[in-house]
N, C-alpha and C. Protein backbone atom coordinates (compact mmCIF):
# COMPACT_ATOMS: atom_id res chain seq x y z
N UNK A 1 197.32 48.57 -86.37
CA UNK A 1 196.96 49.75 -87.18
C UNK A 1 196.42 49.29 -88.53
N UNK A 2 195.34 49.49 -88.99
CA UNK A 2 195.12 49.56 -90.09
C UNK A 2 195.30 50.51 -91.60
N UNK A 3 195.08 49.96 -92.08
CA UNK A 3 195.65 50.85 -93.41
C UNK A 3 194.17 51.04 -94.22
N UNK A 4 194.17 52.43 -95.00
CA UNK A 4 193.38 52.82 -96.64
C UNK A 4 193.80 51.73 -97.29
N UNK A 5 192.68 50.86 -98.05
CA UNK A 5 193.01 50.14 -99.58
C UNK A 5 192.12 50.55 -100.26
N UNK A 6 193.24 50.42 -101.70
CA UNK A 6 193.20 51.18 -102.68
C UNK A 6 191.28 50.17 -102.99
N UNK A 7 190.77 50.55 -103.44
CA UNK A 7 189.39 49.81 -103.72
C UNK A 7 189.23 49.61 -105.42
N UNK A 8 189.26 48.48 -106.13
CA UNK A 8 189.13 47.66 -107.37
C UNK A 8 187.96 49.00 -108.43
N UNK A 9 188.61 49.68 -109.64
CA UNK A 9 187.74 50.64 -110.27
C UNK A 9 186.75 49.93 -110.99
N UNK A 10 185.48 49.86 -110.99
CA UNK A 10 184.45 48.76 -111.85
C UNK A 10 184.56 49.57 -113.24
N UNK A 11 184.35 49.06 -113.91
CA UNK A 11 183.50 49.21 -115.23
C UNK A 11 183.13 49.92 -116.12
N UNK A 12 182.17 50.77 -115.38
CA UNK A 12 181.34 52.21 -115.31
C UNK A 12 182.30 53.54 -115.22
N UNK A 13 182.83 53.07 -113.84
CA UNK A 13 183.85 54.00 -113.26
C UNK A 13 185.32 54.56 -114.54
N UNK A 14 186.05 53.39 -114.85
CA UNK A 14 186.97 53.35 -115.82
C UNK A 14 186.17 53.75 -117.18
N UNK A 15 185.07 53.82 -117.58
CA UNK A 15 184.16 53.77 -119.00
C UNK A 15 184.08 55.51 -118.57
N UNK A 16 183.68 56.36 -117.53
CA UNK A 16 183.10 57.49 -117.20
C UNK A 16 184.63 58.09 -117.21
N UNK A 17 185.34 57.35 -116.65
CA UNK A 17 187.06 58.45 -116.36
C UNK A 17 187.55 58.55 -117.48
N UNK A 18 187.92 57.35 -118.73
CA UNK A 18 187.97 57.94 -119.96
C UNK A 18 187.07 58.83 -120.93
N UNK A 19 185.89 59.00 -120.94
CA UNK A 19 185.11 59.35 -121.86
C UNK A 19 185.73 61.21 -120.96
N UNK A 20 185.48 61.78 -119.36
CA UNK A 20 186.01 62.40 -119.22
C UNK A 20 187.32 63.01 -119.73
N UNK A 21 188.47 62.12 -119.69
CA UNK A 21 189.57 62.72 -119.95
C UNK A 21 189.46 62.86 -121.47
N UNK A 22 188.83 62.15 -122.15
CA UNK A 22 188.92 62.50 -123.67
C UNK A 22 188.08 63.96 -123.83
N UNK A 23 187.35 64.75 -122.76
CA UNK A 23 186.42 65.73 -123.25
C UNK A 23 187.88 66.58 -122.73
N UNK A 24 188.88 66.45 -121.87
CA UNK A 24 189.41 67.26 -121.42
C UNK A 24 190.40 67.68 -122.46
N UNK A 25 190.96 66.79 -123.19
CA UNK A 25 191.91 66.95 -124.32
C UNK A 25 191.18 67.55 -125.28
N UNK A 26 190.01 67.31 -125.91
CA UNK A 26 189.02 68.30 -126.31
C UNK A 26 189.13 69.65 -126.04
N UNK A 27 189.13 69.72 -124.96
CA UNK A 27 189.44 71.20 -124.34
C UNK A 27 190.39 71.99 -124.77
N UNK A 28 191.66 71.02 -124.45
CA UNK A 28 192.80 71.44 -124.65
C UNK A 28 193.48 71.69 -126.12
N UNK A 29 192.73 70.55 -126.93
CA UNK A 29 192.93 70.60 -128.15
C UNK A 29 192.48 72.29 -129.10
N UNK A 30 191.17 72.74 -127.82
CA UNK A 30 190.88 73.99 -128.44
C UNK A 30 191.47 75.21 -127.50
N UNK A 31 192.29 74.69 -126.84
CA UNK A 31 193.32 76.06 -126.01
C UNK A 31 192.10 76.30 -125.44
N UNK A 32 191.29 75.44 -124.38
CA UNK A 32 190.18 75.83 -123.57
C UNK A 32 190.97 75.34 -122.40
N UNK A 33 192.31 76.11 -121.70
CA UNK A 33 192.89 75.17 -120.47
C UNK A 33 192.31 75.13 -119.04
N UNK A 34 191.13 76.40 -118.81
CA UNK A 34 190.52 76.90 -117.85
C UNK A 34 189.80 76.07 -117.43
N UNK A 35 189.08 75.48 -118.94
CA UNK A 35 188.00 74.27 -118.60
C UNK A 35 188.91 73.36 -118.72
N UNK A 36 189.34 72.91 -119.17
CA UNK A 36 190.30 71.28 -118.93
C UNK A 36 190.71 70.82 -117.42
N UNK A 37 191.47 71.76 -117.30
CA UNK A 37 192.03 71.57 -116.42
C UNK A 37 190.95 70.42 -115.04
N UNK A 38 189.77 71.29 -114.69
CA UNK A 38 189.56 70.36 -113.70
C UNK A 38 188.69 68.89 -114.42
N UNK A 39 188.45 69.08 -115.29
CA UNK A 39 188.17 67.96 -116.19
C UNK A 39 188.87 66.57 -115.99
N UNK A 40 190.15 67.27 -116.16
CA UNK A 40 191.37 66.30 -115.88
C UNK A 40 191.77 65.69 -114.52
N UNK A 41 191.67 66.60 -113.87
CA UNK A 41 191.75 65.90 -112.20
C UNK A 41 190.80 65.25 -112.20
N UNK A 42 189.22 65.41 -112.38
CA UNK A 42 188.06 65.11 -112.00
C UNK A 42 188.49 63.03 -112.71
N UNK A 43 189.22 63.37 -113.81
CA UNK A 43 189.45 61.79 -114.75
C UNK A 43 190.01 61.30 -113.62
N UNK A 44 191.54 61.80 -113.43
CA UNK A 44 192.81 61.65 -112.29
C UNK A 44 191.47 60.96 -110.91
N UNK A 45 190.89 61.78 -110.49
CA UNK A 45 190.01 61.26 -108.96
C UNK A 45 189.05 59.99 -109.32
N UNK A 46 188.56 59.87 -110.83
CA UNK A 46 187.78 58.87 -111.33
C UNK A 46 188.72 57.40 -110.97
N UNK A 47 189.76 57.19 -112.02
CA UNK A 47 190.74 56.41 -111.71
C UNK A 47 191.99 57.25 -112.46
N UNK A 48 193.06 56.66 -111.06
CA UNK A 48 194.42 57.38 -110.73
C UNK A 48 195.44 56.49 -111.69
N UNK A 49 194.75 55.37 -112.16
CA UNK A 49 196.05 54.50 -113.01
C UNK A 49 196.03 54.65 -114.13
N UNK A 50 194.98 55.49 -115.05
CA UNK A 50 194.91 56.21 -116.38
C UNK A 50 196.37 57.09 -116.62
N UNK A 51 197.17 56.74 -117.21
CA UNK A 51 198.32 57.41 -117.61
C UNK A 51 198.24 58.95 -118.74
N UNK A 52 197.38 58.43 -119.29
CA UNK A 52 197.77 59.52 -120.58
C UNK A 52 197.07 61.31 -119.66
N UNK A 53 196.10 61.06 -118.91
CA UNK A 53 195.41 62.43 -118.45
C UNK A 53 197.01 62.83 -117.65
N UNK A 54 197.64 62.23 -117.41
CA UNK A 54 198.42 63.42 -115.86
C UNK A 54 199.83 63.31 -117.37
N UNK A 55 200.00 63.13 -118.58
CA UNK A 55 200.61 63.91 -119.10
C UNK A 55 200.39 65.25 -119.78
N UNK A 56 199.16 65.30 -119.72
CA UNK A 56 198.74 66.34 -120.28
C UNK A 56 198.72 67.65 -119.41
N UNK A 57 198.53 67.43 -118.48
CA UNK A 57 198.97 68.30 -117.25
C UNK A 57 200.10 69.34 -117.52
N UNK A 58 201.03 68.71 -118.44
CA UNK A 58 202.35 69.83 -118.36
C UNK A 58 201.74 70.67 -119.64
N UNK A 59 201.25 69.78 -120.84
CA UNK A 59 200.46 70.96 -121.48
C UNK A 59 199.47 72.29 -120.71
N UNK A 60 198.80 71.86 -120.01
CA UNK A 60 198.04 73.03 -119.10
C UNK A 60 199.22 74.08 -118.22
N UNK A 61 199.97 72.99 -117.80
CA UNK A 61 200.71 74.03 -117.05
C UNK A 61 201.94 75.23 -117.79
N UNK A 62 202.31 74.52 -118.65
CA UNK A 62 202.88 75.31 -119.24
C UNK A 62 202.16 76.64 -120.22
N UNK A 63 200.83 76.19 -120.24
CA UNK A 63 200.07 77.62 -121.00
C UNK A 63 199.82 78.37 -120.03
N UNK A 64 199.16 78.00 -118.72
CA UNK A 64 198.59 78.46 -117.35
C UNK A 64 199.35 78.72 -116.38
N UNK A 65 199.91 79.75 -116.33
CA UNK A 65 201.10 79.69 -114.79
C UNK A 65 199.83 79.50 -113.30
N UNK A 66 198.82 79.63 -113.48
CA UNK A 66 198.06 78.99 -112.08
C UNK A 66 197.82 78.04 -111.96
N UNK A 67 198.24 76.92 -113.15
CA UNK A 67 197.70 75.87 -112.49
C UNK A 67 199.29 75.00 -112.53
N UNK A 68 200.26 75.82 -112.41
CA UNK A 68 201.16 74.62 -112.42
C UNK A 68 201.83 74.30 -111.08
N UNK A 69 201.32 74.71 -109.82
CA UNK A 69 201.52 74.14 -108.45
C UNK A 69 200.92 72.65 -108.59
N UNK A 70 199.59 72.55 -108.62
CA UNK A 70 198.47 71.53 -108.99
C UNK A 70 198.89 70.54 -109.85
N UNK A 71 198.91 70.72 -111.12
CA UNK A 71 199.90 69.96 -111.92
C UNK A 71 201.15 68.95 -111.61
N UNK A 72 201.97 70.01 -110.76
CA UNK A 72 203.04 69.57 -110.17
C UNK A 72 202.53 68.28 -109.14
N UNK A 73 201.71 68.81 -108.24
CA UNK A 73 201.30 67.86 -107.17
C UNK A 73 200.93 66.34 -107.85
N UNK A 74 199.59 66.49 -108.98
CA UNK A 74 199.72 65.65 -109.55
C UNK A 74 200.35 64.62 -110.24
N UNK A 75 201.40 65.21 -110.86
CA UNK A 75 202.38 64.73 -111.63
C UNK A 75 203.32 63.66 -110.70
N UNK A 76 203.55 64.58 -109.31
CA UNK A 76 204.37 63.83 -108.82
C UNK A 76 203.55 62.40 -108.12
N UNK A 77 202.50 62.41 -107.92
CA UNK A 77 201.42 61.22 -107.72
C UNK A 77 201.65 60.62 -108.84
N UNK A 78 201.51 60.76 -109.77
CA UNK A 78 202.10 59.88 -111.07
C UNK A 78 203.20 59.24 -110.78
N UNK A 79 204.15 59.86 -111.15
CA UNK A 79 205.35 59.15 -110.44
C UNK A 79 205.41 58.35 -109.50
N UNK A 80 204.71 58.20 -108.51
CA UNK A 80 204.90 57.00 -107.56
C UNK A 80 204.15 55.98 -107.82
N UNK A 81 203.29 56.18 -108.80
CA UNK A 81 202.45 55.20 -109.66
C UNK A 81 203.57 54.63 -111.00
N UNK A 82 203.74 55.45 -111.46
CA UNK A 82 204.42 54.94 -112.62
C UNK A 82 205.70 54.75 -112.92
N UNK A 83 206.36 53.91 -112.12
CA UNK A 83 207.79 54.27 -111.51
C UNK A 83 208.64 53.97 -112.40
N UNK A 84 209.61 54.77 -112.40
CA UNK A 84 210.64 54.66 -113.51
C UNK A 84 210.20 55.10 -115.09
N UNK A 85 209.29 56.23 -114.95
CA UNK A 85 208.39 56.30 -116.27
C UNK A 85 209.22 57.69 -116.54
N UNK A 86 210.20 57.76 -117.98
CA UNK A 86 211.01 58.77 -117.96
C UNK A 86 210.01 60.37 -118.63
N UNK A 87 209.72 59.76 -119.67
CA UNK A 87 208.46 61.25 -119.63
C UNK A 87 207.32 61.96 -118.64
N UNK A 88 207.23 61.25 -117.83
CA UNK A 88 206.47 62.23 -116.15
C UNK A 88 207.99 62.63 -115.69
N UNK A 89 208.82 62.20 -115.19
CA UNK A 89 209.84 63.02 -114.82
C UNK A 89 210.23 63.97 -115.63
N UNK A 90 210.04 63.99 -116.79
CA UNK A 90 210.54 65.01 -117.63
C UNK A 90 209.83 66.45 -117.49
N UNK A 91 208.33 65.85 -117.41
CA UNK A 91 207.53 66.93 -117.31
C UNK A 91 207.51 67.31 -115.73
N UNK A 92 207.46 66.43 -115.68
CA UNK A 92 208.01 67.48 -114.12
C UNK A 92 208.98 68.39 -113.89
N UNK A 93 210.01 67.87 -114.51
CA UNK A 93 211.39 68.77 -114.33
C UNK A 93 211.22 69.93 -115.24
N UNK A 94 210.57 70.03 -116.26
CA UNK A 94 210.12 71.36 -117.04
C UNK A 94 209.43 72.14 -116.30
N UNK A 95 208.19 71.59 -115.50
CA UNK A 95 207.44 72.42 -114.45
C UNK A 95 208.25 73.66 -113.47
N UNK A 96 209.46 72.46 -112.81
CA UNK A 96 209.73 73.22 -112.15
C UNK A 96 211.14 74.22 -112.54
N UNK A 97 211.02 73.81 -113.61
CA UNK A 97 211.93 74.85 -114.57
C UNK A 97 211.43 75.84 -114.69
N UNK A 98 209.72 76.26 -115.48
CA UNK A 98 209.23 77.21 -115.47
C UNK A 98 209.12 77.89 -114.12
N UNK A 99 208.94 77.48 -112.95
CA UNK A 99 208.87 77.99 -111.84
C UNK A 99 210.26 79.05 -111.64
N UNK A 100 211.10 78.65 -111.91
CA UNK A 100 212.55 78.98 -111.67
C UNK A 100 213.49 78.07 -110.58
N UNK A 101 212.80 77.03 -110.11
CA UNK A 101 213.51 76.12 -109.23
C UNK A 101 214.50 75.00 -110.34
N UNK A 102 215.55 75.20 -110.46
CA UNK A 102 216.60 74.69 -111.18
C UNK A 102 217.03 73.65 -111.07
N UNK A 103 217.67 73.63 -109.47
CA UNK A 103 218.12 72.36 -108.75
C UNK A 103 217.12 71.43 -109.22
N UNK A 104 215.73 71.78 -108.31
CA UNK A 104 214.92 70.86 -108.56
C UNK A 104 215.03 69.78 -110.12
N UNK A 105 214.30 70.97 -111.10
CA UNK A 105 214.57 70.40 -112.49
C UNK A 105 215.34 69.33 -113.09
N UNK A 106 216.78 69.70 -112.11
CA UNK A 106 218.03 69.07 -112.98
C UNK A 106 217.72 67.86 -112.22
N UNK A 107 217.54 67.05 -111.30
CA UNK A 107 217.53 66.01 -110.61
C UNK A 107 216.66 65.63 -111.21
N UNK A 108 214.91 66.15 -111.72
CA UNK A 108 214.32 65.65 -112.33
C UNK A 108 214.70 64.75 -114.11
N UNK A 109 215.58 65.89 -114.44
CA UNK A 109 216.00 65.50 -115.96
C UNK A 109 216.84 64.62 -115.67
N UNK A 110 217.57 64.68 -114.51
CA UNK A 110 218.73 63.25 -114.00
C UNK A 110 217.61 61.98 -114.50
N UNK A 111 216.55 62.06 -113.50
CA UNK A 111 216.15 60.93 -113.36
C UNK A 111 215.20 60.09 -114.32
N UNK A 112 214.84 61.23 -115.50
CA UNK A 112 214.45 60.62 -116.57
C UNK A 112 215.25 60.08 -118.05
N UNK A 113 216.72 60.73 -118.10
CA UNK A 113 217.78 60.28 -118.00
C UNK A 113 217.92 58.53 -118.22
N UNK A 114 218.10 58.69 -116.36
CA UNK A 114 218.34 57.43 -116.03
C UNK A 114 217.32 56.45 -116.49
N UNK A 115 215.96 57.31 -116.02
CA UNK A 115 215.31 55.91 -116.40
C UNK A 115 214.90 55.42 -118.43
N UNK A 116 215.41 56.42 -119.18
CA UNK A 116 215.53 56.17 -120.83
C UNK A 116 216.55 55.32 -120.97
N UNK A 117 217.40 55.20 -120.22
CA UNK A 117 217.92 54.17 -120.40
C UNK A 117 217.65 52.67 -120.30
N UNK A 118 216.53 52.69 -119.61
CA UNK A 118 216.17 51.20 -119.27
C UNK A 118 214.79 50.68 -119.98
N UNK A 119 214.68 52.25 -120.23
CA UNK A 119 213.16 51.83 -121.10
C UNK A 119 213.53 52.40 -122.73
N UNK A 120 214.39 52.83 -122.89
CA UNK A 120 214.42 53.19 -124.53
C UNK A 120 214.80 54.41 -124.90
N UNK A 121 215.76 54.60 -125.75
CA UNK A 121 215.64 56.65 -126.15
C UNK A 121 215.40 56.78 -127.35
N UNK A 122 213.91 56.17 -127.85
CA UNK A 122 213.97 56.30 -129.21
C UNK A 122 212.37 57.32 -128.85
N UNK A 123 211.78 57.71 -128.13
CA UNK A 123 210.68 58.37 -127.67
C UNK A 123 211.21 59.74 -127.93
N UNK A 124 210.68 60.70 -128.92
CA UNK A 124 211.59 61.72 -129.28
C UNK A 124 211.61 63.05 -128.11
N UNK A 125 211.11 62.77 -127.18
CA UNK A 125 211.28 63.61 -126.21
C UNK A 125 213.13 63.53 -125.46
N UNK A 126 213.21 62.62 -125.46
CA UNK A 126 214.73 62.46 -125.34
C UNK A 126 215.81 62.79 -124.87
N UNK A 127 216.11 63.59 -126.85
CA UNK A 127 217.39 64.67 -126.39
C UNK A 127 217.14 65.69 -126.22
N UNK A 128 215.58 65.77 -125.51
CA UNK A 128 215.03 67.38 -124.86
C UNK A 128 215.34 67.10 -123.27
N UNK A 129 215.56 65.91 -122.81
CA UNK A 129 215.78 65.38 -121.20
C UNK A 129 217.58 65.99 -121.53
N UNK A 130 218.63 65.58 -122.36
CA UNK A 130 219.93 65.83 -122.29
C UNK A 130 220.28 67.45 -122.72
N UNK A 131 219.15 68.13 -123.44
CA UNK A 131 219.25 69.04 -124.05
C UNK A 131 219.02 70.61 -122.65
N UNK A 132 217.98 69.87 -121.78
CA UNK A 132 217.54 70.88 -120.51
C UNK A 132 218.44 70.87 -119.49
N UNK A 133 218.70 69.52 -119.23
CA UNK A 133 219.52 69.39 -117.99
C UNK A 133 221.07 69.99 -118.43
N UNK A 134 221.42 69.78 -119.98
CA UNK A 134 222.67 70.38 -120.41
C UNK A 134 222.63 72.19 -119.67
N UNK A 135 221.30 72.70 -120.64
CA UNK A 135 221.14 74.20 -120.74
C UNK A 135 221.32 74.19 -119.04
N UNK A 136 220.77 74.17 -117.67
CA UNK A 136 221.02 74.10 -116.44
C UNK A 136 222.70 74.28 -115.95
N UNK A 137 223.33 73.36 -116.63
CA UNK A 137 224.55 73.23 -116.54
C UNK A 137 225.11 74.26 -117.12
N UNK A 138 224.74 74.71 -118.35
CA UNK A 138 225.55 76.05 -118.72
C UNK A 138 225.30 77.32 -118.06
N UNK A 139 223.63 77.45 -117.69
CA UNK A 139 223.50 78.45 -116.78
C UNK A 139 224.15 78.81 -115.57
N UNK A 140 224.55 77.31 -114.86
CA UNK A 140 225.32 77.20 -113.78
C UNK A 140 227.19 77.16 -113.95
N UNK A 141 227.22 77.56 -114.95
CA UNK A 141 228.52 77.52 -115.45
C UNK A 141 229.41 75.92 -115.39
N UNK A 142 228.72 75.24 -115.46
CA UNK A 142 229.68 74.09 -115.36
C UNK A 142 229.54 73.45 -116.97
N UNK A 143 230.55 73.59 -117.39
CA UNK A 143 230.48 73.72 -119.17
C UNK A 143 230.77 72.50 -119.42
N UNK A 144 231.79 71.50 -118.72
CA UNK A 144 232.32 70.17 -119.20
C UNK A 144 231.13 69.39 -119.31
N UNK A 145 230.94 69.54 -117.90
CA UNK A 145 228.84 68.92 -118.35
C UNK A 145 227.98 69.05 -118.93
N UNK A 146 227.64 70.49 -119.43
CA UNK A 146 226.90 70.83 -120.28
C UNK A 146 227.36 70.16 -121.53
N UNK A 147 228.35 70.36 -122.07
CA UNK A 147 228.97 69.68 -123.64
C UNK A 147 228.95 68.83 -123.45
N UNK A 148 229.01 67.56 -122.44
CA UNK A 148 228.88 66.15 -122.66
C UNK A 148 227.23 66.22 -122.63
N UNK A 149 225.95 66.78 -122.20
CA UNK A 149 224.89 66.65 -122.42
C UNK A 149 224.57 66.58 -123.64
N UNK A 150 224.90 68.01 -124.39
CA UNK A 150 224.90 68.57 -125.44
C UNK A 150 225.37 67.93 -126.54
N UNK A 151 226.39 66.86 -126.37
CA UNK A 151 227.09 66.02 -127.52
C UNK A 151 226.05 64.53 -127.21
N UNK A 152 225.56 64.53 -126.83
CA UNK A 152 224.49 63.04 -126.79
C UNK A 152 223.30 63.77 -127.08
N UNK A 153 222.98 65.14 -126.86
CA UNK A 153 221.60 65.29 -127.18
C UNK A 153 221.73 65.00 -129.09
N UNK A 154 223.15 65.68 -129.72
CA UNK A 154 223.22 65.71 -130.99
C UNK A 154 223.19 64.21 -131.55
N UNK A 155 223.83 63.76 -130.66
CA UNK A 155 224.15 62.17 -130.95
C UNK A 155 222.73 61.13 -131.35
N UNK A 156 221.99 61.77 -130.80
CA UNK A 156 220.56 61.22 -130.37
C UNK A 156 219.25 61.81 -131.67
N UNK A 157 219.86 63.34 -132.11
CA UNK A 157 218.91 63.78 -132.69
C UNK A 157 219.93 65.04 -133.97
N UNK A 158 220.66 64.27 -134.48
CA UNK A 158 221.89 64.87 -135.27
C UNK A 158 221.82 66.45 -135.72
N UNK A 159 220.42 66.80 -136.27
CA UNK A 159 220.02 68.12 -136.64
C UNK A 159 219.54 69.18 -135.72
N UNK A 160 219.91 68.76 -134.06
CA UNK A 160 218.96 69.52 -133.18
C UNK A 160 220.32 71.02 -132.68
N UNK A 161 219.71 71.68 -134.00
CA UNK A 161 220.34 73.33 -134.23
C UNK A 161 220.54 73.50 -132.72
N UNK A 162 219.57 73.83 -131.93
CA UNK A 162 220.20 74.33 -130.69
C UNK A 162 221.17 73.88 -129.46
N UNK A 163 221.45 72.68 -130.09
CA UNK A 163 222.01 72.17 -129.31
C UNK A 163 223.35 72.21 -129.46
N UNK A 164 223.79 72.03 -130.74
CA UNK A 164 224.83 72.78 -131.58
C UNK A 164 225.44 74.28 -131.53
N UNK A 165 224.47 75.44 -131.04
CA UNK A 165 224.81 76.69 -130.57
C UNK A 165 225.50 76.32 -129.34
N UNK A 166 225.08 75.95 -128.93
CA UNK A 166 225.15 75.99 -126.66
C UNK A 166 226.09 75.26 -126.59
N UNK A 167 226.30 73.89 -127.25
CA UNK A 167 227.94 73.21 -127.31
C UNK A 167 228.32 74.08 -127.87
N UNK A 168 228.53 74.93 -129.08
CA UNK A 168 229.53 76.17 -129.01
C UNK A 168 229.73 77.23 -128.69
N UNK A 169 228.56 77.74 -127.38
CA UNK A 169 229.00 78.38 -126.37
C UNK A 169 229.89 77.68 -125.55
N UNK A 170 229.39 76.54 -125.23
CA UNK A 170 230.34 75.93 -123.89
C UNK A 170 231.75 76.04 -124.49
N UNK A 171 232.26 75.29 -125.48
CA UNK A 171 233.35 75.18 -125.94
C UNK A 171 234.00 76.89 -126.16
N UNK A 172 233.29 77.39 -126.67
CA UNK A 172 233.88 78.95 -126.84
C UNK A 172 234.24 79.86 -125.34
N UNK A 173 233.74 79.31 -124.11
CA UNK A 173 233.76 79.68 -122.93
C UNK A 173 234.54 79.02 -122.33
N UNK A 174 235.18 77.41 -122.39
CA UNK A 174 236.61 76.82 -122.10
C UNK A 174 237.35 77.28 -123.02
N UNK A 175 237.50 78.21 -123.89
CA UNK A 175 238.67 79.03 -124.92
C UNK A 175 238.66 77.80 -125.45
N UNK A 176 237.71 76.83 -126.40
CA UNK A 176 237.83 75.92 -127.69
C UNK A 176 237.30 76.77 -128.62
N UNK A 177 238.27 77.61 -129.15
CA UNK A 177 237.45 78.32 -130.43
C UNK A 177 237.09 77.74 -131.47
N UNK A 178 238.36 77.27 -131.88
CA UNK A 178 238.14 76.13 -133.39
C UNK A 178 236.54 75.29 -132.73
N UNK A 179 236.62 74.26 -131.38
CA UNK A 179 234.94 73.53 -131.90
C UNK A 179 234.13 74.47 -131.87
N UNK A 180 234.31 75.39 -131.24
CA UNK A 180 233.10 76.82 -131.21
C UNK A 180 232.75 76.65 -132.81
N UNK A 181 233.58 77.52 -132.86
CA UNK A 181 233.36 77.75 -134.57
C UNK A 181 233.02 76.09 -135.52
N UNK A 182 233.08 75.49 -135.36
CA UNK A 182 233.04 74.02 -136.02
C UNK A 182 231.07 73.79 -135.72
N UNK A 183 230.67 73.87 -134.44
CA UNK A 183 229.48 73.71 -134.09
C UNK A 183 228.51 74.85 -134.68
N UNK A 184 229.04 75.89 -134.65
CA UNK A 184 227.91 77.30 -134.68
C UNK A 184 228.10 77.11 -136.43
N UNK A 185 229.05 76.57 -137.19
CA UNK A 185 228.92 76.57 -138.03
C UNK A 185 227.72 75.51 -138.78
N UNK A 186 228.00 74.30 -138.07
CA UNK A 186 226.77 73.11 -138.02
C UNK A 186 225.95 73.97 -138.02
N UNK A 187 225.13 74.13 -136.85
CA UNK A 187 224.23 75.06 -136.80
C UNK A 187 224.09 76.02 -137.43
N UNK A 188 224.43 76.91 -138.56
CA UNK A 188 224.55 77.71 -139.21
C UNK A 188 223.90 76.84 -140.82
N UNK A 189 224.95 75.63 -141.00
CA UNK A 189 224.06 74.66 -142.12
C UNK A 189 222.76 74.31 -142.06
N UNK A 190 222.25 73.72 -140.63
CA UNK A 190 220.92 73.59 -140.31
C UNK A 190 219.77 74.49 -140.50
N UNK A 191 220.74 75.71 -140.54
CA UNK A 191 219.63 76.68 -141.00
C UNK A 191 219.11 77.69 -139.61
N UNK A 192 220.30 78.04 -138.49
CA UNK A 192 220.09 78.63 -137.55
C UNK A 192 220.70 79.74 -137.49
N UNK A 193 219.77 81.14 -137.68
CA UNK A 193 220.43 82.47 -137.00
C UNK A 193 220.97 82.16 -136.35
N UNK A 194 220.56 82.22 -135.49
CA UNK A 194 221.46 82.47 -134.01
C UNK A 194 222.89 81.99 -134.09
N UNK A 195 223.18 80.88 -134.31
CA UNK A 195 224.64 80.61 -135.19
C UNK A 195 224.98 80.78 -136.17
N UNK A 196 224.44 81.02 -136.82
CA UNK A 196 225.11 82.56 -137.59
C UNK A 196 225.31 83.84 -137.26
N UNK A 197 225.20 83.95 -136.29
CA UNK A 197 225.29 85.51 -135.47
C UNK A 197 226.56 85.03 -134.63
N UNK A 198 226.23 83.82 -134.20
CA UNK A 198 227.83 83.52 -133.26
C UNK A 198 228.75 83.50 -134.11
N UNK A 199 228.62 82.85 -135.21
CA UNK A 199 229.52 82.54 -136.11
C UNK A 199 229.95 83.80 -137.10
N UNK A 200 229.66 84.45 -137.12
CA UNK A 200 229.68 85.99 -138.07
C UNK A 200 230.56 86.60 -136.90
N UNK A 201 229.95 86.86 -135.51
CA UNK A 201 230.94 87.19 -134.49
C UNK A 201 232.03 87.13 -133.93
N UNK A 202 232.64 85.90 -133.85
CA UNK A 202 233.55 85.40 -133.51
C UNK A 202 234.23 84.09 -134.49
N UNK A 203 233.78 84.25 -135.67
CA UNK A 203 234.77 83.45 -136.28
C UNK A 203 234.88 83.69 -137.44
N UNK A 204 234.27 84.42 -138.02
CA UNK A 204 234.73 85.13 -139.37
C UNK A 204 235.46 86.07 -139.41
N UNK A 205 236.56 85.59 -140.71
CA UNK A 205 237.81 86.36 -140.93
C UNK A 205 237.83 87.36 -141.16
C-alpha cells in the first residue's frame, strides 16, 4: 500500500502563504471577518506548518458563529501538527465552549493545562486555561475543583477579579462563608462590582 507524502513547500509558495495570511489579519484587524476568513484557510492550504494563521481562527470564530465548525476543523489539524502546543488547545476548548459542548472544552483546557506545564505558564493566556476549565467545574457543581482551579488561576495572575468572585462562590456554596467573604472582598479591592454585590449581600453586617 502506498501512502500521500507530504510534498517539500518551495519558496514562492511559503513567500505567497505569508504575504496572504498577513492580508488576512488585515482583515481582521478591521473586523472584516467575512473576508478573512477564507483568506486564512486559502494561507492554511498554501502551507499547513505556518502557525500564527490557525490562531487567529478563534478570533474569527468567536465574532462569527458560522464559521466556527470550520475553525474548529482546522484548529484541530493544528494540533496534530503542533503537538503539545498549549494555546491551540486552548482555543479550541473556547470554541467548543461557545458551541455549548462542555465536556468537550474541559478536556481541551485539561490538555493545555498539561501541556503549560512543559512549555511554560508565563504566556498570559494561562490563568484563562485554569480560570475556564475552573468556571466548567462550577457550572457542573463540582466546587472542590473549581477552587483548586481558581486558587492557581490567582496564584498565576494575583489581580484576576474574577476569579476571586467564583472562588467565593465556590467556597460560599461548601458553607465557607468567612473565605467567601475574604475573596469577594479581594475582589471588591480590585475594583469589582460584582463582588461587591456578593459582598454587600452576604457579608455585611
Amino acid at each position: 500500500m502506498t501512502f500521500a507524502q507530504k510534498r517539500d513547500i518551495t519558496g514562492a509558495e511559503r513567500n505567497l502563504a505569508i504575504d496572504t495570511g498577513n492580508k488576512a489579519i488585515e482583515k481582521i484587524q478591521n473586523q472584516e471577518y467575512k473576508e478573512a476568513f477564507p483568506l486564512l484557510k486559502q494561507t492554511i492550504q498554501l502551507d499547513s506548518t505556518l502557525r500564527k494563521p490557525y490562531l487567529y481562527l478563534y478570533t474569527i470564530a468567536s465574532k462569527c458563529e458560522e464559521y466556527r465548525d470550520s475553525s474548529l476543523c482546522l484548529l484541530n489539524k493544528a494540533s496534530s501538527l503542533f503537538q503539545e502546543d498549549d494555546e491551540i488547545c486552548y482555543y479550541i476548548g473556547e470554541i467548543y465552549r461557545m458551541k455549548g459542548e462542555l465536556n468537550r472544552a474541559f478536556v481541551e483546557y485539561s490538555k493545555a493545562i498539561n501541556y503549560s506545564k512543559k512549555n511554560g505558564e508565563e504566556l498570559y493566556l494561562v490563568p484563562h486555561y485554569y480560570f475556564n476549565r475552573a468556571s466548567i467545574s462550577l457550572q457542573k457543581k463540582r466546587l472542590s475543583s473549581a477552587a483548586i482551579d481558581y486558587s492557581y488561576a490567582i496564584k498565576l495572575k494575583p489581580e484576576y477579579t474574577a476569579a476571586y468572585v467564583n472562588r467565593g462562590i465556590c467556597w460560599f456554596q461548601m458553607g465557607k462563608k468567612e473565605d467567601a467573604c475574604t475573596d469577594w472582598k479581594s475582589g471588591m479591592d480590585l475594583g469589582s462590582d460584582y463582588a461587591k454585590e456578593c459582598w454587600e449581600k452576604n457579608c455585611k453586617e
